[in-house]
C-alpha atoms as a PDB file:
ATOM      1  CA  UNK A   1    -206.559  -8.077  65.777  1.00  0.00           C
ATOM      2  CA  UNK A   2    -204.332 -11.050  64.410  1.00  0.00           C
ATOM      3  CA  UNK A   3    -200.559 -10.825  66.033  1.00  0.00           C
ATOM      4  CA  UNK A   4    -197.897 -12.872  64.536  1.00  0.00           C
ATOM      5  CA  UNK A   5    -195.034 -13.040  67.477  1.00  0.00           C
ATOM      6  CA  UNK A   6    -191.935 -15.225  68.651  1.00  0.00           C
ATOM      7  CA  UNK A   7    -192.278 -15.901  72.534  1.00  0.00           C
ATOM      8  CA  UNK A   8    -191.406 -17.978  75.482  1.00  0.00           C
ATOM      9  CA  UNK A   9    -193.993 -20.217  77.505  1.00  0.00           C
ATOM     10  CA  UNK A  10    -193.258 -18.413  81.097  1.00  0.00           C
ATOM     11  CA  UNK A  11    -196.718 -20.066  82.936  1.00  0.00           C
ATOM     12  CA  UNK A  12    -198.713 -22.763  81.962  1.00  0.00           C
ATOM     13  CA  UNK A  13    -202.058 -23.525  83.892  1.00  0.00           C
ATOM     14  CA  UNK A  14    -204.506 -25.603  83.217  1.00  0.00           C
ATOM     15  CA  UNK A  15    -208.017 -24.513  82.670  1.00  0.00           C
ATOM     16  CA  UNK A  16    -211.118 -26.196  82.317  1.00  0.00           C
ATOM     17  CA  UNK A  17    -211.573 -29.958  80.575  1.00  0.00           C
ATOM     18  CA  UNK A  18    -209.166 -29.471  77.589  1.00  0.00           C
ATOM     19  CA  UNK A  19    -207.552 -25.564  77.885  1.00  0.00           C
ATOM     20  CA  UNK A  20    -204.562 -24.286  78.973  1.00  0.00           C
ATOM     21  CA  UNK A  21    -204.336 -20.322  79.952  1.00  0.00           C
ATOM     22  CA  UNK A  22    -200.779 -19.030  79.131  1.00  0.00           C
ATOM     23  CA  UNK A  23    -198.859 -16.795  79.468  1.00  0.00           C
ATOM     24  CA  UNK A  24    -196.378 -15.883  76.834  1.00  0.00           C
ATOM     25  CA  UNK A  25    -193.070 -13.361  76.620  1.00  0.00           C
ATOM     26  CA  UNK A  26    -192.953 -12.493  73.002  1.00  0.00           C
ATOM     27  CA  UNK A  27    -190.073 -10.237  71.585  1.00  0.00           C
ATOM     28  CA  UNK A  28    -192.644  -7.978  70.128  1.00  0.00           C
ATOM     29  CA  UNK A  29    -195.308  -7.447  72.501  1.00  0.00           C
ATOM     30  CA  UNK A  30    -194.020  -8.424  75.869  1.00  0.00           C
ATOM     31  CA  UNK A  31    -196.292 -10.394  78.059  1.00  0.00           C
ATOM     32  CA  UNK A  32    -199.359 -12.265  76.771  1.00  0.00           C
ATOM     33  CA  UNK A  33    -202.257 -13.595  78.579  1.00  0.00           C
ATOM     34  CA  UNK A  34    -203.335 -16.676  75.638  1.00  0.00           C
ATOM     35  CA  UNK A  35    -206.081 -18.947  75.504  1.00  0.00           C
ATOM     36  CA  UNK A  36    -204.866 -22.221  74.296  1.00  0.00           C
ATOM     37  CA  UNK A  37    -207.995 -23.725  73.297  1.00  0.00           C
ATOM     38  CA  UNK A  38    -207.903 -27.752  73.621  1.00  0.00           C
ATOM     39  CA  UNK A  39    -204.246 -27.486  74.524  1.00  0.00           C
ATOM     40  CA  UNK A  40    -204.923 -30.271  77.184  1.00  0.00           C
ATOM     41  CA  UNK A  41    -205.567 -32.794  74.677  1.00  0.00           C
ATOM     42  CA  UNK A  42    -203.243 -35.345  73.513  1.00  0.00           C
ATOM     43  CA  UNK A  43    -203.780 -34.961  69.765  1.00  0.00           C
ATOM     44  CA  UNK A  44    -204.363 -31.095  69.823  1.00  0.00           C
ATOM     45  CA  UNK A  45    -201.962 -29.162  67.679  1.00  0.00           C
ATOM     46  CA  UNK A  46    -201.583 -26.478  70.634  1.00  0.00           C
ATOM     47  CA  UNK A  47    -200.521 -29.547  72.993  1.00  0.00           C
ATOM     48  CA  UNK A  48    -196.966 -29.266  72.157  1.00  0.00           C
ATOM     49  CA  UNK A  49    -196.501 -25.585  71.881  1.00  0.00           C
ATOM     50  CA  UNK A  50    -198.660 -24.861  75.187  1.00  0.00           C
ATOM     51  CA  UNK A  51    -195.667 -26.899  77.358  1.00  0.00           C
ATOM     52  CA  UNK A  52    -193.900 -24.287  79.755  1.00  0.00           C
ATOM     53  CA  UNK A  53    -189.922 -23.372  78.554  1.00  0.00           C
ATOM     54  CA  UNK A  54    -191.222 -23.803  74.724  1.00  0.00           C
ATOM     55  CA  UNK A  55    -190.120 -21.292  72.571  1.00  0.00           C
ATOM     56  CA  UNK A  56    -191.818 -20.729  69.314  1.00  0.00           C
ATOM     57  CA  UNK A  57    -193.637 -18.908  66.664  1.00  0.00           C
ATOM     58  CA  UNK A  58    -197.336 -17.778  67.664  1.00  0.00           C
ATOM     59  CA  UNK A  59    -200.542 -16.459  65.505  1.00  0.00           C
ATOM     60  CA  UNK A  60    -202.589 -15.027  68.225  1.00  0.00           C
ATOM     61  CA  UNK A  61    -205.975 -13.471  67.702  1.00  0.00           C
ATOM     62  CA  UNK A  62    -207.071 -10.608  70.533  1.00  0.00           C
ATOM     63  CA  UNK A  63    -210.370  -8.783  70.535  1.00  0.00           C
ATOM     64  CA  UNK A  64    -210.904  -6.244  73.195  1.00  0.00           C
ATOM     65  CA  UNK A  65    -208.750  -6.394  76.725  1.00  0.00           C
ATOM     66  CA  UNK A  66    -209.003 -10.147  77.077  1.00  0.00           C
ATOM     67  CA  UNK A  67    -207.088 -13.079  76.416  1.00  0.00           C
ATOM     68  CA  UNK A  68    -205.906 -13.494  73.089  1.00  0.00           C
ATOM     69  CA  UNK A  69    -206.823 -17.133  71.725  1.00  0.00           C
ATOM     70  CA  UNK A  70    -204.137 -19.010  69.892  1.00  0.00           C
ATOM     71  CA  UNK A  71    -204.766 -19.270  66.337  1.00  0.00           C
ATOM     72  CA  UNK A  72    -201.171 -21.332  65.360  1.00  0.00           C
ATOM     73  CA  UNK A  73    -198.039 -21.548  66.841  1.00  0.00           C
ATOM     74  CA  UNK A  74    -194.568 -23.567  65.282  1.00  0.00           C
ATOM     75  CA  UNK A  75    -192.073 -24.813  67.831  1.00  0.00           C
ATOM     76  CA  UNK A  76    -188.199 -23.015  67.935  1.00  0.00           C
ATOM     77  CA  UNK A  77    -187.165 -25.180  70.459  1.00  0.00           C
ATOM     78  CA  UNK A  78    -189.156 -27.455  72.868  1.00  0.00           C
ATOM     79  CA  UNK A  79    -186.916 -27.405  75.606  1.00  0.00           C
ATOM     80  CA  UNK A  80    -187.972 -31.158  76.922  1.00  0.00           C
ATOM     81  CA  UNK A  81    -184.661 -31.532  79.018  1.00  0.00           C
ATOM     82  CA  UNK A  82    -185.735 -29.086  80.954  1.00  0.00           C
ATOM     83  CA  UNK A  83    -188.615 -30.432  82.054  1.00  0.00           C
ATOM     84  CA  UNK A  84    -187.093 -33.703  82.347  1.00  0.00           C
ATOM     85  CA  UNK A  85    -184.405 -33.129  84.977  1.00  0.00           C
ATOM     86  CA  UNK A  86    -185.532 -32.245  88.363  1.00  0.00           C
ATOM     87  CA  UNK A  87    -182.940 -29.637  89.103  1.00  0.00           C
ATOM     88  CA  UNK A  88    -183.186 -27.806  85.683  1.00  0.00           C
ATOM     89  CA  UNK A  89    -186.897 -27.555  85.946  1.00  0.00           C
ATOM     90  CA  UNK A  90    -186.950 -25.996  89.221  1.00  0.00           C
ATOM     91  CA  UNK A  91    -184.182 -23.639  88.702  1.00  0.00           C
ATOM     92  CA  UNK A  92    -186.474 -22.804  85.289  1.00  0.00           C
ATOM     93  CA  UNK A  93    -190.198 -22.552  86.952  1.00  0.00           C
ATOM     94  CA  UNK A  94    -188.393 -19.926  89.247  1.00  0.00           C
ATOM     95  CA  UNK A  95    -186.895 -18.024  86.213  1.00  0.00           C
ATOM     96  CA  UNK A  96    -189.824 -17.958  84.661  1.00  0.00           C
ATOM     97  CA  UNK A  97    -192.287 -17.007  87.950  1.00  0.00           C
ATOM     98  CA  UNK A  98    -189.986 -14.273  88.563  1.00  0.00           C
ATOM     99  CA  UNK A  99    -189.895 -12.712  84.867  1.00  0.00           C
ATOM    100  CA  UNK A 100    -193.650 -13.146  85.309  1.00  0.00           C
ATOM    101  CA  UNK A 101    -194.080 -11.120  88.274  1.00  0.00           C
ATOM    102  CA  UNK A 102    -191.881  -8.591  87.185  1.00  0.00           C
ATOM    103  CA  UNK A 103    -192.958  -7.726  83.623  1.00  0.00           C
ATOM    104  CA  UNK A 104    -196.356  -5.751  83.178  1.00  0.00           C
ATOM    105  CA  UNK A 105    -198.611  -6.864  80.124  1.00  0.00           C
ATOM    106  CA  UNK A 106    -198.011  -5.961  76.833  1.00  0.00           C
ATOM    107  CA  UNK A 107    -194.287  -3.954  78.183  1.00  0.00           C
ATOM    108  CA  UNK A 108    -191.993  -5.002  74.998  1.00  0.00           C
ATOM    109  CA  UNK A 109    -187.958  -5.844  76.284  1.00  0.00           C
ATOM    110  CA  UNK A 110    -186.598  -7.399  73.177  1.00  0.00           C
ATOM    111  CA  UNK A 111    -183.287  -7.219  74.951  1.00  0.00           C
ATOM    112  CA  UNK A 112    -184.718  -9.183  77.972  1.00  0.00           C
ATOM    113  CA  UNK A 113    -186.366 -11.639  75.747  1.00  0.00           C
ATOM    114  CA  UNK A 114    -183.082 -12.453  74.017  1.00  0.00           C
ATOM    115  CA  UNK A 115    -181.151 -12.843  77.327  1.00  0.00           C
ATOM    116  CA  UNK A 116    -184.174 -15.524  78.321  1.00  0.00           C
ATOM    117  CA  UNK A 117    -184.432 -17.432  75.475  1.00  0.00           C
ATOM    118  CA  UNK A 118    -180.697 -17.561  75.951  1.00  0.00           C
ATOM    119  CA  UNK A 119    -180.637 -18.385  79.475  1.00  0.00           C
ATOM    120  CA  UNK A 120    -183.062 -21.604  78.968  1.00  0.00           C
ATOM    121  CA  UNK A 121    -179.968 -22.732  75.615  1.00  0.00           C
ATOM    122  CA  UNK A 122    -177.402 -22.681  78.677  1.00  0.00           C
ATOM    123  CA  UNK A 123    -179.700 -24.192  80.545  1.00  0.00           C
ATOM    124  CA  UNK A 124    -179.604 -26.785  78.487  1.00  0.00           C
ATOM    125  CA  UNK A 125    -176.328 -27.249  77.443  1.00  0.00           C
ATOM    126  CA  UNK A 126    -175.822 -28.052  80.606  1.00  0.00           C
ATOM    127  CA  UNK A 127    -173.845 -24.960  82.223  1.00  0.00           C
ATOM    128  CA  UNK A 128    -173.830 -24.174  85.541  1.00  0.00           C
ATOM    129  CA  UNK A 129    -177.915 -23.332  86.417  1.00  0.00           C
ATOM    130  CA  UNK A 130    -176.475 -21.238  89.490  1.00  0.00           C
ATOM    131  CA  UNK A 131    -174.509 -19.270  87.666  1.00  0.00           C
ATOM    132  CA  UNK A 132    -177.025 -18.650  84.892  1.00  0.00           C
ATOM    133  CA  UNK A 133    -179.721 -17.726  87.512  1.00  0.00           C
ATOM    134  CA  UNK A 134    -177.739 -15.157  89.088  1.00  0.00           C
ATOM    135  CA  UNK A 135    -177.047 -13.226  86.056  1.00  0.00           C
ATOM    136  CA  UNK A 136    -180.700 -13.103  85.027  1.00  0.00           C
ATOM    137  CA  UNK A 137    -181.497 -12.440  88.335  1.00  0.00           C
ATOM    138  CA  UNK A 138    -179.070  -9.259  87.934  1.00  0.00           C
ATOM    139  CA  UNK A 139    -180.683  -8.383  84.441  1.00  0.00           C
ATOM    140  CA  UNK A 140    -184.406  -8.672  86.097  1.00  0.00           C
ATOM    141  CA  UNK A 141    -182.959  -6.435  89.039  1.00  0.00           C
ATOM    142  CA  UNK A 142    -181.650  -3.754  86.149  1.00  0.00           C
ATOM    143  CA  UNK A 143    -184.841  -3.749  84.570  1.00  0.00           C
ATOM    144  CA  UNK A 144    -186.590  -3.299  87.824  1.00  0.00           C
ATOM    145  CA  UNK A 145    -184.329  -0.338  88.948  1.00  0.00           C
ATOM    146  CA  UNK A 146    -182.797  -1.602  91.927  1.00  0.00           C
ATOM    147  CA  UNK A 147    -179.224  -2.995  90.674  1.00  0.00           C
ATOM    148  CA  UNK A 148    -176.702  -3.250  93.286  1.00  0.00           C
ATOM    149  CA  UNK A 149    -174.452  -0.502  92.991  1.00  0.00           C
ATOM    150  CA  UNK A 150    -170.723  -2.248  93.066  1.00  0.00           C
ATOM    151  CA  UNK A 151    -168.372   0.533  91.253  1.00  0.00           C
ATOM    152  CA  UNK A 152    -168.313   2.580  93.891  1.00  0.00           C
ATOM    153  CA  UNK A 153    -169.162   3.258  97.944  1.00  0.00           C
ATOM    154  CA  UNK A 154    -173.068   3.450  97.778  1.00  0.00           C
ATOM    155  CA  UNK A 155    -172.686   5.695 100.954  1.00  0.00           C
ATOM    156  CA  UNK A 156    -169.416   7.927  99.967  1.00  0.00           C
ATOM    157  CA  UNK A 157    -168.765   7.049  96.401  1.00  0.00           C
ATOM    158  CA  UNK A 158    -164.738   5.860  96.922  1.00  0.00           C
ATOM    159  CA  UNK A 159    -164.247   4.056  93.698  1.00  0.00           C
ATOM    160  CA  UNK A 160    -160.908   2.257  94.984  1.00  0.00           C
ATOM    161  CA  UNK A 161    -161.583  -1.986  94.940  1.00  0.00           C
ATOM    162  CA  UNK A 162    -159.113  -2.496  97.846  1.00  0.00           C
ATOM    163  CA  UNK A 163    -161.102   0.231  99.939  1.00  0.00           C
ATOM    164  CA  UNK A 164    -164.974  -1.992  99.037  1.00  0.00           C
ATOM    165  CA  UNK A 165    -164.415  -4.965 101.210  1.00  0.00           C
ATOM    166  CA  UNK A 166    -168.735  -4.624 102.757  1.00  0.00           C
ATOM    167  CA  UNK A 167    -172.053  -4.762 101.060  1.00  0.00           C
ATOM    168  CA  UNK A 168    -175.122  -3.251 102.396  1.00  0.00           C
ATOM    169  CA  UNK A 169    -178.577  -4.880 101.106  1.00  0.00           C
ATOM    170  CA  UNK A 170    -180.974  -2.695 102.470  1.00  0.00           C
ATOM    171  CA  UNK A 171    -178.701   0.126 101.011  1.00  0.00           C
ATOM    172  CA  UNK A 172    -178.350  -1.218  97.929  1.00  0.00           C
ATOM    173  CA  UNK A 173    -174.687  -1.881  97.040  1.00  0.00           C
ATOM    174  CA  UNK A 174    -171.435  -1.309  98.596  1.00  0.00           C
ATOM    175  CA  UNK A 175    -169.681   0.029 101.266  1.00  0.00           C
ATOM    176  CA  UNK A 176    -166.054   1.433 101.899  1.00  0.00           C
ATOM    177  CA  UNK A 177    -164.204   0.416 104.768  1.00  0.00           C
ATOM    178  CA  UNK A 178    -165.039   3.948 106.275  1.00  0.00           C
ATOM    179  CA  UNK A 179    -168.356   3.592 105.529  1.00  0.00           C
ATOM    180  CA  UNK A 180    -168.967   0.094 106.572  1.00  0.00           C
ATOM    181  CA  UNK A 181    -170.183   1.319 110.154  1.00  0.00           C
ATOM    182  CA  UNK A 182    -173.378   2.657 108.260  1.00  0.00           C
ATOM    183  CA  UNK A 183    -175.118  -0.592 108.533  1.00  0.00           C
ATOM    184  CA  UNK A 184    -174.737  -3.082 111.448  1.00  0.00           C
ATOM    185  CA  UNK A 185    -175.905  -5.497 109.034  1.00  0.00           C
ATOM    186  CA  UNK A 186    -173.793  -5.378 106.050  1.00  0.00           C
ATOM    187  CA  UNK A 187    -171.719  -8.488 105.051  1.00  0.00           C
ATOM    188  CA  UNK A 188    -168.010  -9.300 104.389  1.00  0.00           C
ATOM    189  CA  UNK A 189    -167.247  -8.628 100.167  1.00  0.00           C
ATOM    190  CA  UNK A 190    -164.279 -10.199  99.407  1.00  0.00           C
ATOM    191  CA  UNK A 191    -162.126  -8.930  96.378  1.00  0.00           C
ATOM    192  CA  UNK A 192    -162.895 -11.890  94.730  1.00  0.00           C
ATOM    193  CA  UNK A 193    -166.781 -11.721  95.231  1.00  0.00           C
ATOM    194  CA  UNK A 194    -166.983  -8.010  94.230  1.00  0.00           C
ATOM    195  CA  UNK A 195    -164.795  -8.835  91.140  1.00  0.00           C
ATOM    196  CA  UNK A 196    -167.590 -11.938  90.036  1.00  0.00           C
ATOM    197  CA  UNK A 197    -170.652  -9.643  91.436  1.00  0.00           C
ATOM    198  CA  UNK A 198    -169.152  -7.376  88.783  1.00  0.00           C
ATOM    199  CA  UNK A 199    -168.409  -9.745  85.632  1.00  0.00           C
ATOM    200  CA  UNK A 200    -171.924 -11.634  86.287  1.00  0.00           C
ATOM    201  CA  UNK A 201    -173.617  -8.067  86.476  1.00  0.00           C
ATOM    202  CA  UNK A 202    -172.521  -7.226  82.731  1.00  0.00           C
ATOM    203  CA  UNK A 203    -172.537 -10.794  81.503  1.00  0.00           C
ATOM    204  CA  UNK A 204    -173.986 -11.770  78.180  1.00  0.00           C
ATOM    205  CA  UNK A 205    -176.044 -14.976  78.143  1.00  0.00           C
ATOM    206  CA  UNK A 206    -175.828 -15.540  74.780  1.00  0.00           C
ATOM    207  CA  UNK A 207    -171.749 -15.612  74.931  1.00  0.00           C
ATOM    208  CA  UNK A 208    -171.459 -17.240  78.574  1.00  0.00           C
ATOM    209  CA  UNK A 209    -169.122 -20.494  78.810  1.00  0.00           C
ATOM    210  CA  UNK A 210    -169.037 -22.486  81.731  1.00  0.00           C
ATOM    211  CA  UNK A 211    -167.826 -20.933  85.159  1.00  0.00           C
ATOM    212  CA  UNK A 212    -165.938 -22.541  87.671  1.00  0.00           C
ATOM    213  CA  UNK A 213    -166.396 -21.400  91.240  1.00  0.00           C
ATOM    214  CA  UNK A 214    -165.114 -22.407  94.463  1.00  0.00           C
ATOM    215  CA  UNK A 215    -167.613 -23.773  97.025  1.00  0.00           C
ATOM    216  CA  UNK A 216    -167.111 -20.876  99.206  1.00  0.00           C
ATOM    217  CA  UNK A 217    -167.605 -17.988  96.295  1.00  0.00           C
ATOM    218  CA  UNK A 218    -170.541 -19.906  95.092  1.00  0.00           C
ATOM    219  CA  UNK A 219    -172.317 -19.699  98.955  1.00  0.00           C
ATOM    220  CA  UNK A 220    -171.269 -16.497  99.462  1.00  0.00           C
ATOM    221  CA  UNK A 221    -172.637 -14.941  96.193  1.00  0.00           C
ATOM    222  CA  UNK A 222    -176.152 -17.383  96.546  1.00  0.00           C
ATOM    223  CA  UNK A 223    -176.411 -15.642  99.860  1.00  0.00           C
ATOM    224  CA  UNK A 224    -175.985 -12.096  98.843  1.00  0.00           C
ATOM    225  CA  UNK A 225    -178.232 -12.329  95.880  1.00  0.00           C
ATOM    226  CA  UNK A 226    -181.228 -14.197  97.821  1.00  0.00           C
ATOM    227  CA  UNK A 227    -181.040 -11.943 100.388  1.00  0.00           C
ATOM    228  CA  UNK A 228    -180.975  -8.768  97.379  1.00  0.00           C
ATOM    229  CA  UNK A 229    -183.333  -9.978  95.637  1.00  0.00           C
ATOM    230  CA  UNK A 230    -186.175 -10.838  98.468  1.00  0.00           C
ATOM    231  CA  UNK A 231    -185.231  -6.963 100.332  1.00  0.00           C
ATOM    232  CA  UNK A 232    -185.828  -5.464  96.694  1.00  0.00           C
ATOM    233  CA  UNK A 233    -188.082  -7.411  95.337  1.00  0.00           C
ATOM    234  CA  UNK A 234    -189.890  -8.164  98.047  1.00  0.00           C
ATOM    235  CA  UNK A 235    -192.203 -11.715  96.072  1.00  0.00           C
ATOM    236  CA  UNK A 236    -193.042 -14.335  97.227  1.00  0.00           C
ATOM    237  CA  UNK A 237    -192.299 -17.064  94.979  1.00  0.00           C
ATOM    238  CA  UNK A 238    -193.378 -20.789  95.307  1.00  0.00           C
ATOM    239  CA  UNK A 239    -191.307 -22.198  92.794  1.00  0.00           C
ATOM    240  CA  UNK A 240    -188.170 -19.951  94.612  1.00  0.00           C
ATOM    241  CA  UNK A 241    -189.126 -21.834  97.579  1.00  0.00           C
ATOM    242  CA  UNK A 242    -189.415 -25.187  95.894  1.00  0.00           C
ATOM    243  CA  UNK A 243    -186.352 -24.533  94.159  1.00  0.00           C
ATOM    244  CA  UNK A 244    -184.272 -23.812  98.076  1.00  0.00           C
ATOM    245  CA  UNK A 245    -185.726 -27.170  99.453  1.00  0.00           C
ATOM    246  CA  UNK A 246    -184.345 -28.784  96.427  1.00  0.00           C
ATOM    247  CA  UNK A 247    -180.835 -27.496  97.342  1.00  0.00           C
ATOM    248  CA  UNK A 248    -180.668 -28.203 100.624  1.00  0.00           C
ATOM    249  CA  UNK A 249    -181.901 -32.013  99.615  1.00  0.00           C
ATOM    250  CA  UNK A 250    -179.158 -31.808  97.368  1.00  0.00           C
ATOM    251  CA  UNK A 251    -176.417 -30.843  99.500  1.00  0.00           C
END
């Protein structure tokens, strides 16, 4: 069966002397397992389509419930600054490992794959890659069922702002200042956090301009989504872990 497909390079490994095995979200199919045939190879036409972040056009052919083999694929964008800065490409490989260990094969989100191929534009345009992360991160948790809850007490349901000034991860959301006993462990939301946690959680990637934060907001809200995402998640992530050494280094 021939598919004809727009997608995003999410993982890229190499596989015996001249093939690459990808793995491609397409806006028509979902997720992809392809076999890039020679992709390896300097002078292969699959060489520059196989890199990870490109976004293009791909001809697959799949027969039975293997890989599909790429047949042709035409670049959209090629994404090469993010693979040549550091700090992009690390914020990136995580973006992509996590979409990857979220989505299921062949699970269509054209609404996802817009918001992605989105995310790596802002990417490179140079706004604010902590920002951007957190936002997908929020869209990944929606698709995944387990958004925060941050309209109302996740414990009593009181609706007022002033009264939400705790969060609860394990509970999933936040808490009321009567309700804030619930759980020992839940953290201080400020008005100003829950406000941003609430704009970010709704945000369009396609329309976002750059965001100014104060150093304080920005470690606050890193904090509470690392800590929401690994209780609800619960992965494992190298690149995530590559990606935290890299901050510290850079701080």
């Amino acid at each position: 069966m021939q598919m004809q497909a727009e997608g995003i390079v999410i993982r890229a490994m190499d596989y015996g002397e001249g093939n690459k095995i990808l793995t491609v979200f397409t806006k028509e199919y979902g997720k992809v397992g392809v076999m890039a045939r020679g992709a390896r190879k300097l002078k292969s036409r699959h060489a520059a389509i196989s890199q990870l972040f490109t976004c293009g056009q791909f001809v697959l052919f799949k027969s039975g419930g293997g890989l599909a083999s790429l047949t042709y694929g035409e670049i959209i964008q090629p994404h090469h600054t993010l693979r040549a800065d550091l700090t992009l490409a690390a914020y990136g490989s995580y973006l992509m490992e996590l979409t990857d260990r979220l989505l299921t094969d062949q699970d269509a989100s054209p609404a996802l794959y817009e918001q992605l191929k989105a995310l790596l534009m802002a990417l490179e345009e140079g706004k604010d890659p902590q920002v951007l992360a957190h936002i997908y991160e929020l869209k990944l948790l929606q698709l995944s069922g387990v958004s925060p809850v941050l309209h109302a007490c996740i414990s009593c349901g009181e609706m007022d702002p002033a009264l939400l000034n705790a969060f609860s991860v394990p509970a999933g959301g936040a808490l009321c200042t009567r309700c804030r006993g619930h759980d020992a462990s839940a953290v201080q939301l400020s008005p100003s956090l829950l406000k941003l946690l609430r704009v970010l959680s709704t945000a369009d990637l396609k329309r976002i301009g750059q965001v100014e934060l104060k150093a304080q907001t920005r470690s606050g809200l890193k904090q509470l989504l690392r800590s929401y995402v690994d209780h609800h998640l619960d992965l494992r992530l190298r690149s995530r872990a590559f990606l935290d050494q890299l901050e510290k280094y850079e701080l």
